[in-house]
PDB file of N, CA and C in Angstrom:
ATOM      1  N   UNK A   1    -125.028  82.084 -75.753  1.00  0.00           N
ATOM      2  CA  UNK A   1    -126.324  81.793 -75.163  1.00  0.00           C
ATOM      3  C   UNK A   1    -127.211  83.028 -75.322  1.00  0.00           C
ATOM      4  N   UNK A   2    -128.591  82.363 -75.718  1.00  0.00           N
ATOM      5  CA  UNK A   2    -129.631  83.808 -76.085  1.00  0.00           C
ATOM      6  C   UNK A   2    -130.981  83.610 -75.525  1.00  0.00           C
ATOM      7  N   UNK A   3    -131.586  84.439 -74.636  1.00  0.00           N
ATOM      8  CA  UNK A   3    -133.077  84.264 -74.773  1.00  0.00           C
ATOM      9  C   UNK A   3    -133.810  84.310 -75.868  1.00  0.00           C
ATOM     10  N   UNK A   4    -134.589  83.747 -76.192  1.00  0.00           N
ATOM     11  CA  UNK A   4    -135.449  83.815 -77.124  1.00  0.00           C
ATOM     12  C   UNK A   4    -137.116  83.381 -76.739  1.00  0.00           C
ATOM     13  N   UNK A   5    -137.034  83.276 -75.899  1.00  0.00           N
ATOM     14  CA  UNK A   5    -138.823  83.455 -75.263  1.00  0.00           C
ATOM     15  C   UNK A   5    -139.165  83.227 -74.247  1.00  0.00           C
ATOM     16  N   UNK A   6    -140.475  83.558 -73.550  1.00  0.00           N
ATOM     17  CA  UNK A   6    -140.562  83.425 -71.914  1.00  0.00           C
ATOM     18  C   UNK A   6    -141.758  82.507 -71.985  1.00  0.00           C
ATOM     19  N   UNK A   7    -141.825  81.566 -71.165  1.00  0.00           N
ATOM     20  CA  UNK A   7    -142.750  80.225 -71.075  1.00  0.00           C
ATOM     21  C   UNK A   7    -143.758  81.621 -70.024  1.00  0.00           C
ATOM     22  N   UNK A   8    -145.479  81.286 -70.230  1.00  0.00           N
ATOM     23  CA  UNK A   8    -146.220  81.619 -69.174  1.00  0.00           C
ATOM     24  C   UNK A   8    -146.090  83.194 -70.182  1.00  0.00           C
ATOM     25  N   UNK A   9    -146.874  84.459 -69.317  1.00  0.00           N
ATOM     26  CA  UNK A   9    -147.236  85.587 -69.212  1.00  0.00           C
ATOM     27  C   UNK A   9    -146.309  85.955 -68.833  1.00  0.00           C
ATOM     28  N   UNK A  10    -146.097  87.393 -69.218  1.00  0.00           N
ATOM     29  CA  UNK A  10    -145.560  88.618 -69.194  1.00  0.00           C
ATOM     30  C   UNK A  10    -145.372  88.943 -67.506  1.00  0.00           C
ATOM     31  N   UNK A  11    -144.575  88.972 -66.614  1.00  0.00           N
ATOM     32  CA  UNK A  11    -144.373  89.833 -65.195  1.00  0.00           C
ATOM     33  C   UNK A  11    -145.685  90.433 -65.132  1.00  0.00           C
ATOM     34  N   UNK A  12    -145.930  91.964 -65.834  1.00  0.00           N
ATOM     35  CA  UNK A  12    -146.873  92.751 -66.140  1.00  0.00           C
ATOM     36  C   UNK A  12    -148.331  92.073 -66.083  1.00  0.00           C
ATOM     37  N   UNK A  13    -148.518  91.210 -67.261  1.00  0.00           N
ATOM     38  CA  UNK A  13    -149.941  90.674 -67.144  1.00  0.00           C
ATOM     39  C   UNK A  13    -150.330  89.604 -65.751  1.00  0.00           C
ATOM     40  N   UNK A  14    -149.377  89.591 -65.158  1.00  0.00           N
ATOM     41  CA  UNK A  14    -149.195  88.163 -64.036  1.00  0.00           C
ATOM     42  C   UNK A  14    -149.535  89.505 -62.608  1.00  0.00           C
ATOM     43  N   UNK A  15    -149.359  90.512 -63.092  1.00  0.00           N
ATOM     44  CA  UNK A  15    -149.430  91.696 -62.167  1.00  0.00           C
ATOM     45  C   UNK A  15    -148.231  91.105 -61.111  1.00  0.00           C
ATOM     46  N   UNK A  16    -147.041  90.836 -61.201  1.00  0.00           N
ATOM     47  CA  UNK A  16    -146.440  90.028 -60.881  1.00  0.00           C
ATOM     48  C   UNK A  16    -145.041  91.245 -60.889  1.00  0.00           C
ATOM     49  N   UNK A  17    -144.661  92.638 -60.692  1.00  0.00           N
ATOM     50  CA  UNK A  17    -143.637  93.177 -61.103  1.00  0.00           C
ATOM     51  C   UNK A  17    -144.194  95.038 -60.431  1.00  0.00           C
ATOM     52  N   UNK A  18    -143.211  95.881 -60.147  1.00  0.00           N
ATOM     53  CA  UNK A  18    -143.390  96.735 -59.777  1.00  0.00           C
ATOM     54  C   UNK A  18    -143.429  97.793 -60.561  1.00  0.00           C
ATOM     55  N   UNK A  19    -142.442  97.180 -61.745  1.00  0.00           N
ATOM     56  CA  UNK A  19    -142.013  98.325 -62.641  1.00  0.00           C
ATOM     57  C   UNK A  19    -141.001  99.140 -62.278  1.00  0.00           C
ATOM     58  N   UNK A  20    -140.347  98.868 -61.112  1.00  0.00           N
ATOM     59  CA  UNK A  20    -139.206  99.269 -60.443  1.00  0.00           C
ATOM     60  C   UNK A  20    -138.028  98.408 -60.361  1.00  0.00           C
ATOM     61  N   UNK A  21    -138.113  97.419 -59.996  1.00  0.00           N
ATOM     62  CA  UNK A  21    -137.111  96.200 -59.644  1.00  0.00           C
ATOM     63  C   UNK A  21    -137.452  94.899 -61.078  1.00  0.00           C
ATOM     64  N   UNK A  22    -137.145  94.268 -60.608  1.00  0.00           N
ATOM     65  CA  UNK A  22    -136.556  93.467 -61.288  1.00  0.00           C
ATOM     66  C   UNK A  22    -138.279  92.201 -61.669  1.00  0.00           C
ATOM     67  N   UNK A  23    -138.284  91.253 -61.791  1.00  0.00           N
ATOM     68  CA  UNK A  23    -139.775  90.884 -61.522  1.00  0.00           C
ATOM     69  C   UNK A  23    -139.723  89.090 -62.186  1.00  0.00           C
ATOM     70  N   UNK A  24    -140.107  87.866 -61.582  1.00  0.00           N
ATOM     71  CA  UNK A  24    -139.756  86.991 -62.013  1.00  0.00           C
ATOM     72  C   UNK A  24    -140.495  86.165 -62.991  1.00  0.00           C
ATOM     73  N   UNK A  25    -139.411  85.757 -63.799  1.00  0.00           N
ATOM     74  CA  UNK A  25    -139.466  85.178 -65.093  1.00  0.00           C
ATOM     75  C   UNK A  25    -138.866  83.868 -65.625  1.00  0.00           C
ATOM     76  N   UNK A  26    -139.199  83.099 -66.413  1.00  0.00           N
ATOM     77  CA  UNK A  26    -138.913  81.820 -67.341  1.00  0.00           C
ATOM     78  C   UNK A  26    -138.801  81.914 -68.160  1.00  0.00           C
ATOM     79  N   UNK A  27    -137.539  81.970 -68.807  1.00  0.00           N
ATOM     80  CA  UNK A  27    -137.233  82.182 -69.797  1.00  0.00           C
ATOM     81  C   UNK A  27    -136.364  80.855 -70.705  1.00  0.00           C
ATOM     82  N   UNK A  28    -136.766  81.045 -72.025  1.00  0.00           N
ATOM     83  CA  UNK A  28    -136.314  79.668 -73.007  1.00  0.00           C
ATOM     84  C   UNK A  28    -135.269  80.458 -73.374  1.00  0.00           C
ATOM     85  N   UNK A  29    -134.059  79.369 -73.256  1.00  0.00           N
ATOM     86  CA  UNK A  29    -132.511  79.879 -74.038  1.00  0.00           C
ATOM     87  C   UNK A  29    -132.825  79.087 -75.692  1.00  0.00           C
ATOM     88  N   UNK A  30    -131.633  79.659 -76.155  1.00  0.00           N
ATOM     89  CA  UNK A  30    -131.327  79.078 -77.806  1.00  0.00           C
ATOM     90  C   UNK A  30    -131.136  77.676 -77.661  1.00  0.00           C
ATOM     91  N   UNK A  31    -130.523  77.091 -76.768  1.00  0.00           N
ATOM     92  CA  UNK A  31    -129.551  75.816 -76.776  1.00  0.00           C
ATOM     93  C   UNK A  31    -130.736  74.446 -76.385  1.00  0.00           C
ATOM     94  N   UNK A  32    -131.806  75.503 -75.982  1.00  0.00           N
ATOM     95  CA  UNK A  32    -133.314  74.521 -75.245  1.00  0.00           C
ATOM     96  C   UNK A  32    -133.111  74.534 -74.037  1.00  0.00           C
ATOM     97  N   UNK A  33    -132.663  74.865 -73.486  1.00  0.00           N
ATOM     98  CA  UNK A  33    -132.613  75.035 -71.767  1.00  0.00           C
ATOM     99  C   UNK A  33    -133.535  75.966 -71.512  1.00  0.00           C
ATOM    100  N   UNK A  34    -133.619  76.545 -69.743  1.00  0.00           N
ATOM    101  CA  UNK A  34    -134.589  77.514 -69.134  1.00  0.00           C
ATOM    102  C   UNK A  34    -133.809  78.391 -68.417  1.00  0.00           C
ATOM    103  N   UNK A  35    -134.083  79.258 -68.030  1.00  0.00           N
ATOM    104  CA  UNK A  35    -133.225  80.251 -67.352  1.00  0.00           C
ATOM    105  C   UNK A  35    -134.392  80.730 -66.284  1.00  0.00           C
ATOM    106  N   UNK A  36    -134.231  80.788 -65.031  1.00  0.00           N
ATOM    107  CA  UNK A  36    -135.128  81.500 -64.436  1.00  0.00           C
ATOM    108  C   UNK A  36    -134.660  82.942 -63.569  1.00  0.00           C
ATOM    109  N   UNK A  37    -135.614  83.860 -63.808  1.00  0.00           N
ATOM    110  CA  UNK A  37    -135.254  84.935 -63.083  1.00  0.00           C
ATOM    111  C   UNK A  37    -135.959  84.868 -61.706  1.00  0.00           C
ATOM    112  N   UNK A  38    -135.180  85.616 -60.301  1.00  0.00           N
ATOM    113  CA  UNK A  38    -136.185  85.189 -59.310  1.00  0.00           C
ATOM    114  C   UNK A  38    -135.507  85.932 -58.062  1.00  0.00           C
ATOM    115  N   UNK A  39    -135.691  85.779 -56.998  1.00  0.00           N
ATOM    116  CA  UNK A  39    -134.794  86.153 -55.889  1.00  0.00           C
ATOM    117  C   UNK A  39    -134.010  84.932 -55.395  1.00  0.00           C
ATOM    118  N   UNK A  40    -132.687  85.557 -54.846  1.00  0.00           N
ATOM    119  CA  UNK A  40    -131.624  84.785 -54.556  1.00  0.00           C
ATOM    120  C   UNK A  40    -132.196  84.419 -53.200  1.00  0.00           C
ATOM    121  N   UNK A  41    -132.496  83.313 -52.964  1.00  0.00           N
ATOM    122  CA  UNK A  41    -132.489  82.918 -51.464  1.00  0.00           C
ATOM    123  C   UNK A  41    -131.516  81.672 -51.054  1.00  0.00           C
ATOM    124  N   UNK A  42    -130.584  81.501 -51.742  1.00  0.00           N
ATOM    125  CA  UNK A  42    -129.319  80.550 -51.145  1.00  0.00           C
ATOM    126  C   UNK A  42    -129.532  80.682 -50.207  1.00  0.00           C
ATOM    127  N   UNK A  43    -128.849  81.859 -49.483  1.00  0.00           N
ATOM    128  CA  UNK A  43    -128.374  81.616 -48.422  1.00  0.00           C
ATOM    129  C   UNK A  43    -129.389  81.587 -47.009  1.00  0.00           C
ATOM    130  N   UNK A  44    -130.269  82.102 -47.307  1.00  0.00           N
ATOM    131  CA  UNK A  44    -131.038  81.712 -46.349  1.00  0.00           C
ATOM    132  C   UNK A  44    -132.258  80.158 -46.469  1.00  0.00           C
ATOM    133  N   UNK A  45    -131.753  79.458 -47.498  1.00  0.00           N
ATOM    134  CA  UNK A  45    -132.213  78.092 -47.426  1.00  0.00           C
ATOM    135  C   UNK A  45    -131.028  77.021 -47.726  1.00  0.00           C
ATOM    136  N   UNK A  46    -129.868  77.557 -47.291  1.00  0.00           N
ATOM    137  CA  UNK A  46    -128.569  76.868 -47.627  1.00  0.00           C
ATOM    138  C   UNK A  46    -127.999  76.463 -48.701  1.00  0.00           C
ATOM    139  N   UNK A  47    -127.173  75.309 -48.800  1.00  0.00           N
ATOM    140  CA  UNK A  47    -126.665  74.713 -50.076  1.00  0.00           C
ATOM    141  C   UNK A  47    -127.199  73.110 -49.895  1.00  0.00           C
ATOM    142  N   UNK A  48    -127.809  72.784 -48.837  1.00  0.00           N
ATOM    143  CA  UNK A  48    -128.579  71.893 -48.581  1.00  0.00           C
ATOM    144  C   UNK A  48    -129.593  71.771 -48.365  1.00  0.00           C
ATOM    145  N   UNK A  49    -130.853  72.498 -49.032  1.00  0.00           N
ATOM    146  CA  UNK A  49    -132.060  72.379 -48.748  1.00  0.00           C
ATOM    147  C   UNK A  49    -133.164  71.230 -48.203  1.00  0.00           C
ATOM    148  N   UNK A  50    -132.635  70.224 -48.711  1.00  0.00           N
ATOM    149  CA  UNK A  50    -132.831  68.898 -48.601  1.00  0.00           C
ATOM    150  C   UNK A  50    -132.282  67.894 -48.417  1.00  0.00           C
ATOM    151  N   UNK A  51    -132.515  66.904 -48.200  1.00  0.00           N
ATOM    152  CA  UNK A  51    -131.622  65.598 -47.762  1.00  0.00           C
ATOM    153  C   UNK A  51    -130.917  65.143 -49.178  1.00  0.00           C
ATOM    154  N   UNK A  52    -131.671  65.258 -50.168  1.00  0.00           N
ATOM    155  CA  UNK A  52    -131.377  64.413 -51.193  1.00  0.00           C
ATOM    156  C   UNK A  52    -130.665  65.769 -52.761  1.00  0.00           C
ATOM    157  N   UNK A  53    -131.121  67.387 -51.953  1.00  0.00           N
ATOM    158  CA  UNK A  53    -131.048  68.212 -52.811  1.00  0.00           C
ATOM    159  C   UNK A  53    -129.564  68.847 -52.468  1.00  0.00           C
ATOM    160  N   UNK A  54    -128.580  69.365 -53.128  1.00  0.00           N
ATOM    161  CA  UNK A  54    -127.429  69.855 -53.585  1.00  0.00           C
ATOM    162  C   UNK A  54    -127.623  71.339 -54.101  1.00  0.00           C
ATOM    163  N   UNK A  55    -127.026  72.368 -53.604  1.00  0.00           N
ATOM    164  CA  UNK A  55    -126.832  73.745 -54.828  1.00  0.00           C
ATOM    165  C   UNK A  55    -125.246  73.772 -54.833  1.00  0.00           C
ATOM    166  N   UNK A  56    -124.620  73.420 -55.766  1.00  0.00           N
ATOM    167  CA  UNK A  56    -123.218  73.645 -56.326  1.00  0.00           C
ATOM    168  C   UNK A  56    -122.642  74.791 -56.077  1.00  0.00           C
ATOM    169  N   UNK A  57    -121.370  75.528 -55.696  1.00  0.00           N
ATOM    170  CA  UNK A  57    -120.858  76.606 -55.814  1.00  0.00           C
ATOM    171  C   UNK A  57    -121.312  77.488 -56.901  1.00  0.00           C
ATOM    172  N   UNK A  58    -121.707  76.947 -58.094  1.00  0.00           N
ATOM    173  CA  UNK A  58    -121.538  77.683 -59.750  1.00  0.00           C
ATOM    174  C   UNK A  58    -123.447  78.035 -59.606  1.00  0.00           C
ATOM    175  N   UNK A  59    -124.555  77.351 -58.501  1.00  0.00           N
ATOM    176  CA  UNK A  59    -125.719  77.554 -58.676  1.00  0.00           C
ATOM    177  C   UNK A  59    -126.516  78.430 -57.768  1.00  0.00           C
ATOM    178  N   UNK A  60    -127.554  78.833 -57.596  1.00  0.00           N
ATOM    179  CA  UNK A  60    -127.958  79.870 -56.916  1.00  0.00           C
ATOM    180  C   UNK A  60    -129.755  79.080 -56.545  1.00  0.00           C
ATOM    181  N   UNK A  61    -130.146  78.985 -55.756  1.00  0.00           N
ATOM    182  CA  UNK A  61    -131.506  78.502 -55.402  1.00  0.00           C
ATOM    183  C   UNK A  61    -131.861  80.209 -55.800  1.00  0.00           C
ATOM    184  N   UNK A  62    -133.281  79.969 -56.412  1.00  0.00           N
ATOM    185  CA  UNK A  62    -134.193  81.410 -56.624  1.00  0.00           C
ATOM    186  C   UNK A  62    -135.604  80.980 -56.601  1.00  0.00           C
ATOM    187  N   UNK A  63    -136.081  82.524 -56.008  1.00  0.00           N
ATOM    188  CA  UNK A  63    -137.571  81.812 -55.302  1.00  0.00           C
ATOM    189  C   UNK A  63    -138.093  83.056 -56.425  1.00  0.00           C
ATOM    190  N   UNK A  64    -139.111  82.225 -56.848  1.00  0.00           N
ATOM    191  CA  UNK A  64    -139.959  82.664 -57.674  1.00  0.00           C
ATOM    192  C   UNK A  64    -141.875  82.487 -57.455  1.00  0.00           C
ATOM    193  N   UNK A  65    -143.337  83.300 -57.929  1.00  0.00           N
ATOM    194  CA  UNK A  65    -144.053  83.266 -57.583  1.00  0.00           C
ATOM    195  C   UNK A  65    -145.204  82.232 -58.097  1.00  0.00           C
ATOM    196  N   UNK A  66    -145.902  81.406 -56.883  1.00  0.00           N
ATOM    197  CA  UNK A  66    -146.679  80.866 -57.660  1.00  0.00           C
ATOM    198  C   UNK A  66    -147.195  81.232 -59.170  1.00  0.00           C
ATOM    199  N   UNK A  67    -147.770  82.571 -58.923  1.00  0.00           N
ATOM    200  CA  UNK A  67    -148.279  82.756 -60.411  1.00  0.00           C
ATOM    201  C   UNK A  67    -147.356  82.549 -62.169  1.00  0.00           C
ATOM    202  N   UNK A  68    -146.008  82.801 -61.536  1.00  0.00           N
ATOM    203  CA  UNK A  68    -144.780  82.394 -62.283  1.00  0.00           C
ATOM    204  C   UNK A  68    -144.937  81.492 -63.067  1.00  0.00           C
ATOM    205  N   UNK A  69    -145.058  80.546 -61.772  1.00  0.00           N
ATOM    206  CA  UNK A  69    -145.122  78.685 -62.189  1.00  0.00           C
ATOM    207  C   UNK A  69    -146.185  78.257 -62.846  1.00  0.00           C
ATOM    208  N   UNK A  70    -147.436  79.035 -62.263  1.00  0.00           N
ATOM    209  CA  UNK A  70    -148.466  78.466 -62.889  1.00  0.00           C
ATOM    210  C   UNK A  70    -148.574  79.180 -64.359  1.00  0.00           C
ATOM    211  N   UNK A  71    -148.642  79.910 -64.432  1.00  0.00           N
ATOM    212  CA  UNK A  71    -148.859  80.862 -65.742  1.00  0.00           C
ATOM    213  C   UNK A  71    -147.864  79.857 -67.152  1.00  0.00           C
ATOM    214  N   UNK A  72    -146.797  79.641 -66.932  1.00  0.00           N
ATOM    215  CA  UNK A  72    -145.453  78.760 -67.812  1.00  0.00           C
ATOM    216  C   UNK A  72    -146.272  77.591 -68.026  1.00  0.00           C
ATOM    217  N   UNK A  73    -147.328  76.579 -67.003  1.00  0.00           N
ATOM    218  CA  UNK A  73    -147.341  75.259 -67.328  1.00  0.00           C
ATOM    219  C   UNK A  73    -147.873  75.418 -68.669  1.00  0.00           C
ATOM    220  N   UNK A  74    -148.605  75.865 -69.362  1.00  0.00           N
ATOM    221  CA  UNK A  74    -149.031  75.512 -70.472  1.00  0.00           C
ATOM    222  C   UNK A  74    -147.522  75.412 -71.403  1.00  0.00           C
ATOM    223  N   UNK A  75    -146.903  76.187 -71.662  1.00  0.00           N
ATOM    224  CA  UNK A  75    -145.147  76.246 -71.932  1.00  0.00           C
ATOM    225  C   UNK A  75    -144.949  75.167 -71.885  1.00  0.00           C
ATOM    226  N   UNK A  76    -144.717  74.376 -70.761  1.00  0.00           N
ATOM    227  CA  UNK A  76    -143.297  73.391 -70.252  1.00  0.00           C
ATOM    228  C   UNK A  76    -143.828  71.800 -71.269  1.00  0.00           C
ATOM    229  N   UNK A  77    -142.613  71.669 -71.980  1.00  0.00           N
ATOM    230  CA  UNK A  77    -143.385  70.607 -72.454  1.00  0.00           C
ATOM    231  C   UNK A  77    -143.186  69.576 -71.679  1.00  0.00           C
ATOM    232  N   UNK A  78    -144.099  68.367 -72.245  1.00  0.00           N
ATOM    233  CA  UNK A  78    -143.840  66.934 -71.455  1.00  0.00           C
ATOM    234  C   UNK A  78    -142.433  66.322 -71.389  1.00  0.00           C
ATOM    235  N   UNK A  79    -141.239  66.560 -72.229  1.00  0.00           N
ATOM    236  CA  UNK A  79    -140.582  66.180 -71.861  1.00  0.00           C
ATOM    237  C   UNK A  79    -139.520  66.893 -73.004  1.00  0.00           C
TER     238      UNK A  79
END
């Protein structure tokens, strides 16, 4: 498995990153999948966030910034 590009702007241009830590990102794998970088908040929104939502042992809920999300939509394709 490889990154090979980030949907949306740069951390940096999103002014979105400290330059110290770590800073969140969307990233396109080789295989066509997404990878997101973000903060771990499992555990303080459980493994049940929702009635209808699930996080698996093997998954991690990560909170990432509006500007994140918005910046990628042009990226994400329709389907």
């Amino acid at each position: 498995m490889k990154a090979i590009g980030r949907l949306g702007t740069t951390p940096s241009e999103r002014g979105d990153t400290t330059s110290v830590s770590g800073s969140p990102d969307i990233l396109a794998l080789d295989d066509g999948s997404f990878a997101v970088i973000g903060v771990d908040i499992t555990d303080r929104l459980g493994r049940h966030p929702l009635p209808d939502a699930r996080c698996a042992p093997n998954e991690r809920i990560v909170q990432i910034t509006r500007a994140t999300l918005v910046h990628a939509k042009k990226d994400i394709p329709d389907e």
